[in-house]
PDB file of N, CA and C in Angstrom:
ATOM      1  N   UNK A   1       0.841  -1.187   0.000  1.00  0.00           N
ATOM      2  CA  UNK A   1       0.000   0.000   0.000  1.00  0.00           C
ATOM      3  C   UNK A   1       0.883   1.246   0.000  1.00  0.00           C
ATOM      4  N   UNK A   2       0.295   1.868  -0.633  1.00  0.00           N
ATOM      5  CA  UNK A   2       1.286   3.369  -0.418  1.00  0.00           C
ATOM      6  C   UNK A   2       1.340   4.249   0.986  1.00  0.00           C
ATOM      7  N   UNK A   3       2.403   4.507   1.164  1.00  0.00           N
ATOM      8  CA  UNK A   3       2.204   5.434   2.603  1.00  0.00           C
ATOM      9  C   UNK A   3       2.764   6.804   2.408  1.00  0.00           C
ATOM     10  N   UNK A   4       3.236   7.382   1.829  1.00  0.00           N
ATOM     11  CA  UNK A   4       3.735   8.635   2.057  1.00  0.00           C
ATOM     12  C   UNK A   4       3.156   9.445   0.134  1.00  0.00           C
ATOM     13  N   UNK A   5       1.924  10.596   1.140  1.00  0.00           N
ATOM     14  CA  UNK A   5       1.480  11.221   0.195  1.00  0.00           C
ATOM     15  C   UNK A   5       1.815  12.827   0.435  1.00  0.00           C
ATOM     16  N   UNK A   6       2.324  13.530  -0.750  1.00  0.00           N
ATOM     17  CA  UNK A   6       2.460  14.973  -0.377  1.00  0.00           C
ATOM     18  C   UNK A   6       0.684  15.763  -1.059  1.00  0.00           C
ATOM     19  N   UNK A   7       0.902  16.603  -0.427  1.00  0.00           N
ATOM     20  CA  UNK A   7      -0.539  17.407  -0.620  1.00  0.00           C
ATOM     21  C   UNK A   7      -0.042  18.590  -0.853  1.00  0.00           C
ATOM     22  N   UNK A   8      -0.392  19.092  -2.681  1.00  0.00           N
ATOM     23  CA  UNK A   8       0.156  20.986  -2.936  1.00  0.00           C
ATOM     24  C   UNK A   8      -1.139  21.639  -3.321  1.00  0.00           C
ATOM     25  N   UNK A   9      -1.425  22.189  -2.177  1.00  0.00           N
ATOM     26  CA  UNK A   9      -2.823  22.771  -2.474  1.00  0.00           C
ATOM     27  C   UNK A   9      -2.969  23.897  -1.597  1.00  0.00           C
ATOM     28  N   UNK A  10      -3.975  25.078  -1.842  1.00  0.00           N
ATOM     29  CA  UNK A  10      -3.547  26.631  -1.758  1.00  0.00           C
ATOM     30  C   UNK A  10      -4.587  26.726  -0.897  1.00  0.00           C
ATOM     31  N   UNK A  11      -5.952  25.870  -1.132  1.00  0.00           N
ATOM     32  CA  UNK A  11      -6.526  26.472  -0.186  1.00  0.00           C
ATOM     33  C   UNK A  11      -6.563  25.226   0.935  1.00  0.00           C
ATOM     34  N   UNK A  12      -6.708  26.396   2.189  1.00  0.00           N
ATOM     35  CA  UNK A  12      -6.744  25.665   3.329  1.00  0.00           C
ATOM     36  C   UNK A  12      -7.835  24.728   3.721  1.00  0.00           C
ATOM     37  N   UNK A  13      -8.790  25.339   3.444  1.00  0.00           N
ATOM     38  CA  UNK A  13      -9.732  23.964   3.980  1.00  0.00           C
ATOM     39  C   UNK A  13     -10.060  22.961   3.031  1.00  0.00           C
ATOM     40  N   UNK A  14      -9.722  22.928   1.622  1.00  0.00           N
ATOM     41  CA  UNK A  14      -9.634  21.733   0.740  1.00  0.00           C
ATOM     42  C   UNK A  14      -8.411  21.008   1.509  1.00  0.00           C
ATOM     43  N   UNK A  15      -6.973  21.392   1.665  1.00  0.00           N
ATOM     44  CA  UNK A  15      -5.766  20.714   2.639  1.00  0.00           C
ATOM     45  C   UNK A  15      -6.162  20.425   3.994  1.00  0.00           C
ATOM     46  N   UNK A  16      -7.066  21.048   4.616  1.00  0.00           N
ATOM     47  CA  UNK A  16      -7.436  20.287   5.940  1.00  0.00           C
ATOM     48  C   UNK A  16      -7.914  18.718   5.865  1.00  0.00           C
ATOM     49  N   UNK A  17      -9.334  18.985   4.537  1.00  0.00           N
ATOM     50  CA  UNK A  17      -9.942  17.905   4.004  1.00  0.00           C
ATOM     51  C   UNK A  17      -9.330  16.773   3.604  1.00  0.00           C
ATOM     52  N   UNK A  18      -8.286  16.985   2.676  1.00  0.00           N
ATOM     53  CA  UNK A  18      -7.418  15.983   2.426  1.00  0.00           C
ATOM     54  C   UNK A  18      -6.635  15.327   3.274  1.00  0.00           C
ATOM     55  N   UNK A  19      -5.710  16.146   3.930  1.00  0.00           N
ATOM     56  CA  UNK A  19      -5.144  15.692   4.913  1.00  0.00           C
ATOM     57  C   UNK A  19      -6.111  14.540   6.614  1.00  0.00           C
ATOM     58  N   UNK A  20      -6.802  15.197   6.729  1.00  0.00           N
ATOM     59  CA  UNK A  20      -8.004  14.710   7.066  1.00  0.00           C
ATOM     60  C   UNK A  20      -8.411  13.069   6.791  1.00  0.00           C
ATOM     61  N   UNK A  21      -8.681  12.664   5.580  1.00  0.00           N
ATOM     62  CA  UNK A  21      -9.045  11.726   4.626  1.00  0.00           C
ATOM     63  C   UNK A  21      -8.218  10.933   4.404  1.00  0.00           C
ATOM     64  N   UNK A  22      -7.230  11.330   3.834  1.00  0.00           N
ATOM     65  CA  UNK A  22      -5.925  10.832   3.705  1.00  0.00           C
ATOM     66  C   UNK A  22      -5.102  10.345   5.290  1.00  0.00           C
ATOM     67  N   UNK A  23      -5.053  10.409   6.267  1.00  0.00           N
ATOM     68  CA  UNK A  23      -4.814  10.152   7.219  1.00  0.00           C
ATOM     69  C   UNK A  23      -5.704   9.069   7.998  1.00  0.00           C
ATOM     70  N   UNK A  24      -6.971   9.030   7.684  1.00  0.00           N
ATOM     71  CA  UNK A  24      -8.258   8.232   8.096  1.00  0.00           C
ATOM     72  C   UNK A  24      -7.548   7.065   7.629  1.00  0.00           C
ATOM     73  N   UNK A  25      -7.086   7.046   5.980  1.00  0.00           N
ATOM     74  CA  UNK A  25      -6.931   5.797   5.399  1.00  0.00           C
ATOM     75  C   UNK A  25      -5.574   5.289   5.393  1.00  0.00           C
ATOM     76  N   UNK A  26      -4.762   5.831   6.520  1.00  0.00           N
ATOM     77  CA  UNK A  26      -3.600   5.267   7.066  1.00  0.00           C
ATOM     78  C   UNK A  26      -2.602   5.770   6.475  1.00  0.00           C
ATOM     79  N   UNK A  27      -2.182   6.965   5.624  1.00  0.00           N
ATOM     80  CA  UNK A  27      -1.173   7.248   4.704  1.00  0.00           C
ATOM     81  C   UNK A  27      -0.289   8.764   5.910  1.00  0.00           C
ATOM     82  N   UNK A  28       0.613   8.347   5.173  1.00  0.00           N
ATOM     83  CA  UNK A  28       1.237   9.581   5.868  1.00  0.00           C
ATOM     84  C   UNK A  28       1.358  10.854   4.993  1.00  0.00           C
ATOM     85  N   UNK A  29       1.072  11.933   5.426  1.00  0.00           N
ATOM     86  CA  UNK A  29       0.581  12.616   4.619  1.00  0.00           C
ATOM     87  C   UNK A  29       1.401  14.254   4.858  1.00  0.00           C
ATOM     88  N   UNK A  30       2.068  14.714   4.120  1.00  0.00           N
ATOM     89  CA  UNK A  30       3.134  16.162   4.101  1.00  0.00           C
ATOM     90  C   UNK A  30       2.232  17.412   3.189  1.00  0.00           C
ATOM     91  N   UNK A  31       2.069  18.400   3.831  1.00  0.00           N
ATOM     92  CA  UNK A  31       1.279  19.263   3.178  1.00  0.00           C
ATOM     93  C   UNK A  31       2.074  20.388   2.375  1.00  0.00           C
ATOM     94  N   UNK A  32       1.616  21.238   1.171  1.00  0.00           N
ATOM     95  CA  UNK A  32       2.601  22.296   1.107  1.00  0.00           C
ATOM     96  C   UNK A  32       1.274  23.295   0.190  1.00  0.00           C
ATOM     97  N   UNK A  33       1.644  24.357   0.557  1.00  0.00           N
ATOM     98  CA  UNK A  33       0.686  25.621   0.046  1.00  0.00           C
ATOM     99  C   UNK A  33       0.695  26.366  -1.606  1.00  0.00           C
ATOM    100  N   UNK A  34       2.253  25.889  -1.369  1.00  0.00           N
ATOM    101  CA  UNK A  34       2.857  26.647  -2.770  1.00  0.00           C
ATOM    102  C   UNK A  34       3.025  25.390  -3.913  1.00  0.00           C
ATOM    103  N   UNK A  35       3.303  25.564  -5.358  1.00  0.00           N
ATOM    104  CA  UNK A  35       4.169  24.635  -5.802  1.00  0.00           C
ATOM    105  C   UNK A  35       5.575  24.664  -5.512  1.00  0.00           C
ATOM    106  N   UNK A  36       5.740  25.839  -5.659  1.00  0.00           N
ATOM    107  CA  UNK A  36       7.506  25.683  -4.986  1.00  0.00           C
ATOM    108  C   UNK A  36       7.593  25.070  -3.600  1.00  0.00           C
ATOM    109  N   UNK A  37       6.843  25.303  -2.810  1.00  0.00           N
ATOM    110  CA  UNK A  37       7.278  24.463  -1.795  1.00  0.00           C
ATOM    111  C   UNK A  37       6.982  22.944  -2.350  1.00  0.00           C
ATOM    112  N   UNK A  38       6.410  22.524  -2.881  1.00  0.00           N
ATOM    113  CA  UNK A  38       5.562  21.294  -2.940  1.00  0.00           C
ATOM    114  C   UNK A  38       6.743  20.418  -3.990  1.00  0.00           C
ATOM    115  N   UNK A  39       7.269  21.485  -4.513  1.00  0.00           N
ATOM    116  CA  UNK A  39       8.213  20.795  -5.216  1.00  0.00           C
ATOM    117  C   UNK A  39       9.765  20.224  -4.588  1.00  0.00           C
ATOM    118  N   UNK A  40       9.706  21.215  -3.561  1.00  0.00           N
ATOM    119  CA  UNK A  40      10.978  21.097  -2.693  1.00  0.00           C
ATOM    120  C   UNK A  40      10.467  20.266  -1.907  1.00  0.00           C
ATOM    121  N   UNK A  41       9.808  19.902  -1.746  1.00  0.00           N
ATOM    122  CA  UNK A  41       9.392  18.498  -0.603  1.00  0.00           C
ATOM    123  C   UNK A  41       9.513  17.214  -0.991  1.00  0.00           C
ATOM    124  N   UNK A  42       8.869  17.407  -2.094  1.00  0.00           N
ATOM    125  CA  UNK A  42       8.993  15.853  -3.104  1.00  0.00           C
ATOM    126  C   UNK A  42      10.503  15.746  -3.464  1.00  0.00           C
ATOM    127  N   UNK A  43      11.290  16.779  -3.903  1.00  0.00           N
ATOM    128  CA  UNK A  43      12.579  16.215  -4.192  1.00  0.00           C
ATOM    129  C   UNK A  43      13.786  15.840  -3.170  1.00  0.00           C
ATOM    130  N   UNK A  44      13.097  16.543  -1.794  1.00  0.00           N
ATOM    131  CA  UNK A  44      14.379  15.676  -0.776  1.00  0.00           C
ATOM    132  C   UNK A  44      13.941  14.862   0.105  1.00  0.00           C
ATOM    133  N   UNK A  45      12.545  14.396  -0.646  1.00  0.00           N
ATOM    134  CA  UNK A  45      12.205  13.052   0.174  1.00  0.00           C
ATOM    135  C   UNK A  45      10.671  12.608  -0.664  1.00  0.00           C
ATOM    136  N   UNK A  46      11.467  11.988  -1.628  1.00  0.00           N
ATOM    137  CA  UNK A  46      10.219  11.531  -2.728  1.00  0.00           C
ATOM    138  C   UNK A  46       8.961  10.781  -2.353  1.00  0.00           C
ATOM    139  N   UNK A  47       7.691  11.189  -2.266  1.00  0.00           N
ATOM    140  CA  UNK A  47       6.519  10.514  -1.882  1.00  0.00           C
ATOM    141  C   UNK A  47       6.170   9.584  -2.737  1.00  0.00           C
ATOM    142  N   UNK A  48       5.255   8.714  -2.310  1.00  0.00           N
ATOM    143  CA  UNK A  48       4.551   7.245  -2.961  1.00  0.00           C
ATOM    144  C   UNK A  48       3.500   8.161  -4.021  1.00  0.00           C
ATOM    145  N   UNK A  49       2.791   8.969  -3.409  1.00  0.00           N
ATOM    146  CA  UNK A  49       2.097  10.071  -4.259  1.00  0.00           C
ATOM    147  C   UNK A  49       2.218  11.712  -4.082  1.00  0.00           C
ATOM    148  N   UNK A  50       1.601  12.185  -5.187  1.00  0.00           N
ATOM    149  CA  UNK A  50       1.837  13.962  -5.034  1.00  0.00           C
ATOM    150  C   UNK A  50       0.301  14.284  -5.520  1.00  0.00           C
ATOM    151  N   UNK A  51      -0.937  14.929  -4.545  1.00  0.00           N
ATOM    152  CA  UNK A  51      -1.519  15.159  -4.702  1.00  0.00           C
ATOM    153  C   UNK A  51      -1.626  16.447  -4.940  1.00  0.00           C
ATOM    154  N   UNK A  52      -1.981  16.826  -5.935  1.00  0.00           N
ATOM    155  CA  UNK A  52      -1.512  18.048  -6.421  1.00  0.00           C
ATOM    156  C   UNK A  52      -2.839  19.139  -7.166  1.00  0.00           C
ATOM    157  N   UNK A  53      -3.020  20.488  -7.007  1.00  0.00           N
ATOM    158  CA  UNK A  53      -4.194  21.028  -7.443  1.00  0.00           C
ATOM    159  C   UNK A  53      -3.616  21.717  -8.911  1.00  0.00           C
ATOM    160  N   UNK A  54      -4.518  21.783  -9.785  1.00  0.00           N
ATOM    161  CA  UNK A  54      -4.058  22.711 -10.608  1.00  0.00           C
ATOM    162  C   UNK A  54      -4.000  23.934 -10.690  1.00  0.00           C
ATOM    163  N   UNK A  55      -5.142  24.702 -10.334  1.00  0.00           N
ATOM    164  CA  UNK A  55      -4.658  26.185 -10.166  1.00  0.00           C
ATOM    165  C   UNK A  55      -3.973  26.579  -8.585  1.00  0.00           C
ATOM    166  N   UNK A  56      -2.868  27.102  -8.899  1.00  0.00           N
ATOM    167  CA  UNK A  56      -2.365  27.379  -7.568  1.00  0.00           C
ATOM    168  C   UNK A  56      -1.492  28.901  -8.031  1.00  0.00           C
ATOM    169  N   UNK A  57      -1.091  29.531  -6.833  1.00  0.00           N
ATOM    170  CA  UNK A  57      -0.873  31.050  -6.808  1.00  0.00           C
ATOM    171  C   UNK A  57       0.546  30.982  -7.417  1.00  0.00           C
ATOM    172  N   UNK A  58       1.487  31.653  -8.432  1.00  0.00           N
ATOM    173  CA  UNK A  58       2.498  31.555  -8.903  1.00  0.00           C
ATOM    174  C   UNK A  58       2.693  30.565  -9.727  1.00  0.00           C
ATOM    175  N   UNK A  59       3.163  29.626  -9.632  1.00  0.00           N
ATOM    176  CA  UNK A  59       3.663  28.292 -10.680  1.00  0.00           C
ATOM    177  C   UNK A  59       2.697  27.424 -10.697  1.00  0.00           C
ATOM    178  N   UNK A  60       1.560  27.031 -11.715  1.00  0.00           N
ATOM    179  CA  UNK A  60       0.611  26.175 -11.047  1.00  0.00           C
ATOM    180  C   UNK A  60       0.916  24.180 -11.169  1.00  0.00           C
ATOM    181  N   UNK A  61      -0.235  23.781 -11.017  1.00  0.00           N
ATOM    182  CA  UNK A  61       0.091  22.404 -10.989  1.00  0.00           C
ATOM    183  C   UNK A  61       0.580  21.772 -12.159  1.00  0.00           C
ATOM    184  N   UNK A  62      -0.099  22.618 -13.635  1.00  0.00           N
ATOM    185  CA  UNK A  62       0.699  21.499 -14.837  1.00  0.00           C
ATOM    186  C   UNK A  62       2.102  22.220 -14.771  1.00  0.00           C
ATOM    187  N   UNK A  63       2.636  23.078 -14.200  1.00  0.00           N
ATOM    188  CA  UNK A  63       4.082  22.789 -13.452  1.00  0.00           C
ATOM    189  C   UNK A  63       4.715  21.616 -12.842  1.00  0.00           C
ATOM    190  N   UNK A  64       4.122  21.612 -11.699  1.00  0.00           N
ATOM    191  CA  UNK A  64       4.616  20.890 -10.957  1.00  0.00           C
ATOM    192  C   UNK A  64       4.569  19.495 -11.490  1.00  0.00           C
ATOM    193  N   UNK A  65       3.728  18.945 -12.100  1.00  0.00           N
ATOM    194  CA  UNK A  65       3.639  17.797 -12.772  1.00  0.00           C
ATOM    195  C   UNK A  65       4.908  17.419 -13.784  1.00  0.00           C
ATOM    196  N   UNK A  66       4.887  18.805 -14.884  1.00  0.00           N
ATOM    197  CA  UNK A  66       6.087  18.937 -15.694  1.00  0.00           C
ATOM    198  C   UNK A  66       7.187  18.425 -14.944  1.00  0.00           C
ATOM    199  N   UNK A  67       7.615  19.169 -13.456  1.00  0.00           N
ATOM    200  CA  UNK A  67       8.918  19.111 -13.038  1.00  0.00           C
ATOM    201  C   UNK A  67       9.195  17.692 -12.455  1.00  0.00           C
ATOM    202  N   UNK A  68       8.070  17.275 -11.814  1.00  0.00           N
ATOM    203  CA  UNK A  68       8.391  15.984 -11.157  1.00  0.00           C
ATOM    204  C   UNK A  68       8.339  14.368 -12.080  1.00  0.00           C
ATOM    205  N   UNK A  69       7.794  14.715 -13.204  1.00  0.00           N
ATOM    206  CA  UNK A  69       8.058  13.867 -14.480  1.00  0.00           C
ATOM    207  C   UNK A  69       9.375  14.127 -14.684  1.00  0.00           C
ATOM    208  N   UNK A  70      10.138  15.403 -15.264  1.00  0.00           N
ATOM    209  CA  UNK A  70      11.202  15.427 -15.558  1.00  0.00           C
ATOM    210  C   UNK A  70      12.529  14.951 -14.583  1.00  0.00           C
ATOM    211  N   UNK A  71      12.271  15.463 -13.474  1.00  0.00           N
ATOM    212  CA  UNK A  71      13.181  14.755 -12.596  1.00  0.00           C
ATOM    213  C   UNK A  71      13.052  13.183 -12.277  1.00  0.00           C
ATOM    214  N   UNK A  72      14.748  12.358 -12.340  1.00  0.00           N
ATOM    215  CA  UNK A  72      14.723  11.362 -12.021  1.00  0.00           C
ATOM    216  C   UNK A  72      14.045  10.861 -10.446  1.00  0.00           C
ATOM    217  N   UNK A  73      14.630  11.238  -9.366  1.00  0.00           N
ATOM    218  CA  UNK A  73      13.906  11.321  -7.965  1.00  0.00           C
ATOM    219  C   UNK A  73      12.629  11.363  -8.180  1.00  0.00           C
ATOM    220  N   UNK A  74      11.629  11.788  -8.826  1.00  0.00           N
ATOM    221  CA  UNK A  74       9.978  12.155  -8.796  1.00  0.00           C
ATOM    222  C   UNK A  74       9.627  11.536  -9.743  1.00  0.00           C
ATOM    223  N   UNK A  75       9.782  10.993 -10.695  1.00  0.00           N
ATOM    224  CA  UNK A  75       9.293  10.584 -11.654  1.00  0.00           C
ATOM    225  C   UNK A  75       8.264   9.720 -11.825  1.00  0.00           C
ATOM    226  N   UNK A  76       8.894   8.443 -10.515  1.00  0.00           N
ATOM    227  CA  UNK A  76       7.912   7.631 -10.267  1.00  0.00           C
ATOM    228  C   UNK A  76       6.824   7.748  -9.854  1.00  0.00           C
ATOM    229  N   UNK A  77       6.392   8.872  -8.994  1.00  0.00           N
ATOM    230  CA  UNK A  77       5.688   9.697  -8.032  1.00  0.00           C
ATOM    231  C   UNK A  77       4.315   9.166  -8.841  1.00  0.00           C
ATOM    232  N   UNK A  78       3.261   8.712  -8.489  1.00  0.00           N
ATOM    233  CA  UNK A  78       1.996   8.357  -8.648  1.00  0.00           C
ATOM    234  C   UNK A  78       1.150  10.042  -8.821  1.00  0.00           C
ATOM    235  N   UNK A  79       0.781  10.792  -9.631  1.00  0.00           N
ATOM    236  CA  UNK A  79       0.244  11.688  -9.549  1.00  0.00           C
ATOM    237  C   UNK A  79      -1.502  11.720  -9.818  1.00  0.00           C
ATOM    238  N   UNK A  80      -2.021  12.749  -8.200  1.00  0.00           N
ATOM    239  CA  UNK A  80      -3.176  12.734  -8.412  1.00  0.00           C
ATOM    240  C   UNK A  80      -3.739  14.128  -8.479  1.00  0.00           C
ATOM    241  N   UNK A  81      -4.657  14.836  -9.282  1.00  0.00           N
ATOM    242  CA  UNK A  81      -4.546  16.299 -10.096  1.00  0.00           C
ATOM    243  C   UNK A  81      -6.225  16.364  -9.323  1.00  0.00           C
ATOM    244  N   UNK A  82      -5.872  17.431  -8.408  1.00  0.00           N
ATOM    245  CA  UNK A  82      -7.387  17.614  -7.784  1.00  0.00           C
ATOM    246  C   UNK A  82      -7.636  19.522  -8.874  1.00  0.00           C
ATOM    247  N   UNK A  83      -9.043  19.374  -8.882  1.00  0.00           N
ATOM    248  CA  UNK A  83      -9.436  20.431 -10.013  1.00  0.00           C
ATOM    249  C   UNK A  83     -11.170  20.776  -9.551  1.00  0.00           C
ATOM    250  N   UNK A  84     -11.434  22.001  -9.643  1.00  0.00           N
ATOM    251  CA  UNK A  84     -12.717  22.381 -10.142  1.00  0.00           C
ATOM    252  C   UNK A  84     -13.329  22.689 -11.509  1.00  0.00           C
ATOM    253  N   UNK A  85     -11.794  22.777 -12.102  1.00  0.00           N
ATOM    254  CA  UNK A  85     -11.768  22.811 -13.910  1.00  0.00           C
ATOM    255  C   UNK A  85     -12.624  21.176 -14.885  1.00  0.00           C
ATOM    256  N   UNK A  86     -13.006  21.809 -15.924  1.00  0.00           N
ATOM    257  CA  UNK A  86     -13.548  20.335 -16.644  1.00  0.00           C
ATOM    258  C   UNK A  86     -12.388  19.443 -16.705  1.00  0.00           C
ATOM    259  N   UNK A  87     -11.798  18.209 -16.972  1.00  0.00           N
ATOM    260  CA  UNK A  87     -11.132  17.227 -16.797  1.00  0.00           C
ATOM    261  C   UNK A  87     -10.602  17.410 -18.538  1.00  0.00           C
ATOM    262  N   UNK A  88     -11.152  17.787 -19.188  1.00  0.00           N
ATOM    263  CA  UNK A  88     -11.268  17.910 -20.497  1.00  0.00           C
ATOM    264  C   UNK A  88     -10.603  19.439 -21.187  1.00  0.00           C
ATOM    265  N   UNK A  89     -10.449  20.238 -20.024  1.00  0.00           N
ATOM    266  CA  UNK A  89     -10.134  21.266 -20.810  1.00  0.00           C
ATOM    267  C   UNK A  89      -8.524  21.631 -19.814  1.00  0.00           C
ATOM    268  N   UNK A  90      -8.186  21.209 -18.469  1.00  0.00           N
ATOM    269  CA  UNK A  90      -6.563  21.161 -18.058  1.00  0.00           C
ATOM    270  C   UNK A  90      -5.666  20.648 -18.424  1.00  0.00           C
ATOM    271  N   UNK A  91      -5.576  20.325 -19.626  1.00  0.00           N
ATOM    272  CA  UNK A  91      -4.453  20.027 -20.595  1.00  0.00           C
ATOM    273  C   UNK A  91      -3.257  19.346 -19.511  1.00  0.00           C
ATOM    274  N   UNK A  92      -3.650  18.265 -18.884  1.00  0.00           N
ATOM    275  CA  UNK A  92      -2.347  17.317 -18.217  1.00  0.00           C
ATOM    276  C   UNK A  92      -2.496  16.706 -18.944  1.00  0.00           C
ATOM    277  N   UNK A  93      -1.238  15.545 -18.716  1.00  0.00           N
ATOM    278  CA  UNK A  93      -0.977  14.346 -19.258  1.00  0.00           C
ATOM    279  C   UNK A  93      -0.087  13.795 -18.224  1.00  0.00           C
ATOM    280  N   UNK A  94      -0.172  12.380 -18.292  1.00  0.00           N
ATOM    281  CA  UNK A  94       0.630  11.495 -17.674  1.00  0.00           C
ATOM    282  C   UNK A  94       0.224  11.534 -16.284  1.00  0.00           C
ATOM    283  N   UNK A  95      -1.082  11.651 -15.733  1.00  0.00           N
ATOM    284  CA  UNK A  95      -1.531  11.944 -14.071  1.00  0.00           C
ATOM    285  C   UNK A  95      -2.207  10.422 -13.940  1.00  0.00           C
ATOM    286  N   UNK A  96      -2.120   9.516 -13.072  1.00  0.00           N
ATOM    287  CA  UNK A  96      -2.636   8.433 -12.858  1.00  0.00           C
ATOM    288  C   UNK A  96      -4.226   8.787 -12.206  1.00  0.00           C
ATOM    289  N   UNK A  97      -4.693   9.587 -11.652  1.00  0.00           N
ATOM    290  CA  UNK A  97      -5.622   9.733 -11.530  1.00  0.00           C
ATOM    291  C   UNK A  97      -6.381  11.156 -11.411  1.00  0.00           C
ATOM    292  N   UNK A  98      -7.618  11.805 -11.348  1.00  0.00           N
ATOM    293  CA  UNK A  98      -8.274  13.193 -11.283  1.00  0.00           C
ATOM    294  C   UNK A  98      -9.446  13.027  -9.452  1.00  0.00           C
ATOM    295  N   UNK A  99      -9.169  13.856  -9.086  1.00  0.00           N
ATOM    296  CA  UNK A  99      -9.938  14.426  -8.481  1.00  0.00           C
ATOM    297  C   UNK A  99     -10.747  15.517  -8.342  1.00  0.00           C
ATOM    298  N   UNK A 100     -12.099  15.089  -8.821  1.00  0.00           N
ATOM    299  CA  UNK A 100     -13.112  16.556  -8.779  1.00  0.00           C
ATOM    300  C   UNK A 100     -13.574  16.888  -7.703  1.00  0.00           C
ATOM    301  N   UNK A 101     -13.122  18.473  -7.530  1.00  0.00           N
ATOM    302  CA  UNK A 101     -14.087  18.963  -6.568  1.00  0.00           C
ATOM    303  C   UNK A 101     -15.444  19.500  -6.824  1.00  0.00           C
ATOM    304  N   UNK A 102     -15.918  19.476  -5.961  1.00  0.00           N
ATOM    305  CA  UNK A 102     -15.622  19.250  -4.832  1.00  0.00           C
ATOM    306  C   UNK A 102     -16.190  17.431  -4.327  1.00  0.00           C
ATOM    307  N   UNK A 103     -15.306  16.975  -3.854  1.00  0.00           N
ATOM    308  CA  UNK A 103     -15.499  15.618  -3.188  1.00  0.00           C
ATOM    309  C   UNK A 103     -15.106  15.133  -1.841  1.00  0.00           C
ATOM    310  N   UNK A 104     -15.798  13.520  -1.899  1.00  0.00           N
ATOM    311  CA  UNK A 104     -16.047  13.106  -0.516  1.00  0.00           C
ATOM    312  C   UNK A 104     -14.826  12.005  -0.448  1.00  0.00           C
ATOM    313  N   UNK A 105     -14.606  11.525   1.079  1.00  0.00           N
ATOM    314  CA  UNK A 105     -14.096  10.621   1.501  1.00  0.00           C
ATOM    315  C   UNK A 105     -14.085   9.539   0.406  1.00  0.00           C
ATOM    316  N   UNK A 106     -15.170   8.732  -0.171  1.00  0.00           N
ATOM    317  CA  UNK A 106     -15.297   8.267  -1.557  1.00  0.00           C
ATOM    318  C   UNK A 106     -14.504   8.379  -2.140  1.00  0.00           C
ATOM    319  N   UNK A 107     -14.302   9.206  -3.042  1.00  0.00           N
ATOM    320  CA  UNK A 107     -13.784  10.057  -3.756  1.00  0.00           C
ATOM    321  C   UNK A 107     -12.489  10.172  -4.047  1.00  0.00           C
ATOM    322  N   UNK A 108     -12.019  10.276  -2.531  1.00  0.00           N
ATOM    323  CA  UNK A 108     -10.504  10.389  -2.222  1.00  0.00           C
ATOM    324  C   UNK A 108     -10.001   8.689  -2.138  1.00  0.00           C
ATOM    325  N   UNK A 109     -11.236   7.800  -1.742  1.00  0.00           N
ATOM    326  CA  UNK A 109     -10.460   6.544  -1.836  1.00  0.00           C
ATOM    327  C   UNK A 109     -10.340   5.891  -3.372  1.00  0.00           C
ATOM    328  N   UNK A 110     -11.262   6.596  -3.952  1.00  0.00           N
ATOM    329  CA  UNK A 110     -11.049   5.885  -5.220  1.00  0.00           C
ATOM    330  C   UNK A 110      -9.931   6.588  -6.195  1.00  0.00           C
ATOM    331  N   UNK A 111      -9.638   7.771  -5.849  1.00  0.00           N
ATOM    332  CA  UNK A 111      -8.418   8.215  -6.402  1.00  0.00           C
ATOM    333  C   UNK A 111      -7.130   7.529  -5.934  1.00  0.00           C
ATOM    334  N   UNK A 112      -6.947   7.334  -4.798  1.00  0.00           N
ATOM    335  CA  UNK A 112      -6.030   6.703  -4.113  1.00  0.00           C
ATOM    336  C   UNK A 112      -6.082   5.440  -4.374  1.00  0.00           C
ATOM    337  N   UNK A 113      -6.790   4.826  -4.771  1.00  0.00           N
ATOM    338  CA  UNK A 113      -7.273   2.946  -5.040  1.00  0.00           C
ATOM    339  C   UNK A 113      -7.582   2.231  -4.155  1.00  0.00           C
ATOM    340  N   UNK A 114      -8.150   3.212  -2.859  1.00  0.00           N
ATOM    341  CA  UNK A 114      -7.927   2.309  -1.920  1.00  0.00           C
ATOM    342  C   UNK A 114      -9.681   1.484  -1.860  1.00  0.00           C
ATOM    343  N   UNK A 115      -9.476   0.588  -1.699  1.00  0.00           N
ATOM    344  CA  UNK A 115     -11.150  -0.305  -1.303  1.00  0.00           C
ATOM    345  C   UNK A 115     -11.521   0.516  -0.039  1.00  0.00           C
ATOM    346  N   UNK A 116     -13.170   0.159  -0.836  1.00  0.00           N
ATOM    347  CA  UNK A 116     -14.513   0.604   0.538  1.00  0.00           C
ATOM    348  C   UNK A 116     -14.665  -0.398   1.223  1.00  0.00           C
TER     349      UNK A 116
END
């Protein structure tokens, strides 16, 4: 099972939520506000996943995605792209899974894979 998930997300009470959820279902879980921070977290101590939002303040998430694909250390990184945007119009690629907001506990397990 995976245990170590980072969380880059701007607003606070979507990161409470997650963190929240993500902790219920046994994962260890590192938060960060910025992408730059979020990026400096994952690279000196690479997570099982990078839950990651797309719009975020300064560098947004199809950043951070870019960078942690490109780097060897992150690459492997399981990426999950939480959004209020259509799924169809945030131009990622290569994200193993989407999370729409707004969502539930559900939600978060089935992004994560984890069984109900």
């Amino acid at each position: 099972m995976v245990s170590k998930v980072l969380v880059i997300e701007d607003d606070q009470d979507i990161l409470g939520l997650l963190e929240c959820h993500l902790n219920a279902m046994g994962f260890e879980v590192t938060l960060a506000h910025t992408a730059e921070l979020g990026l400096d977290l994952a690279r000196a101590d690479p997570p099982d996943v990078v839950v990651v939002d797309i719009v975020l303040p300064g560098r947004d998430g199809r950043w951070v995605i870019r960078e942690l694909r490109a780097d060897p250390s992150t690459r492997r990184c399981q990426i999950v792209v939480t959004t209020m945007l259509d799924p169809d119009d945030i131009g990622v690629g290569d994200v193993d899974a989407m999370l729409l907001k707004p969502f539930d506990r559900a939600a978060v397990r089935a992004a994560m894979g984890v069984a109900s």
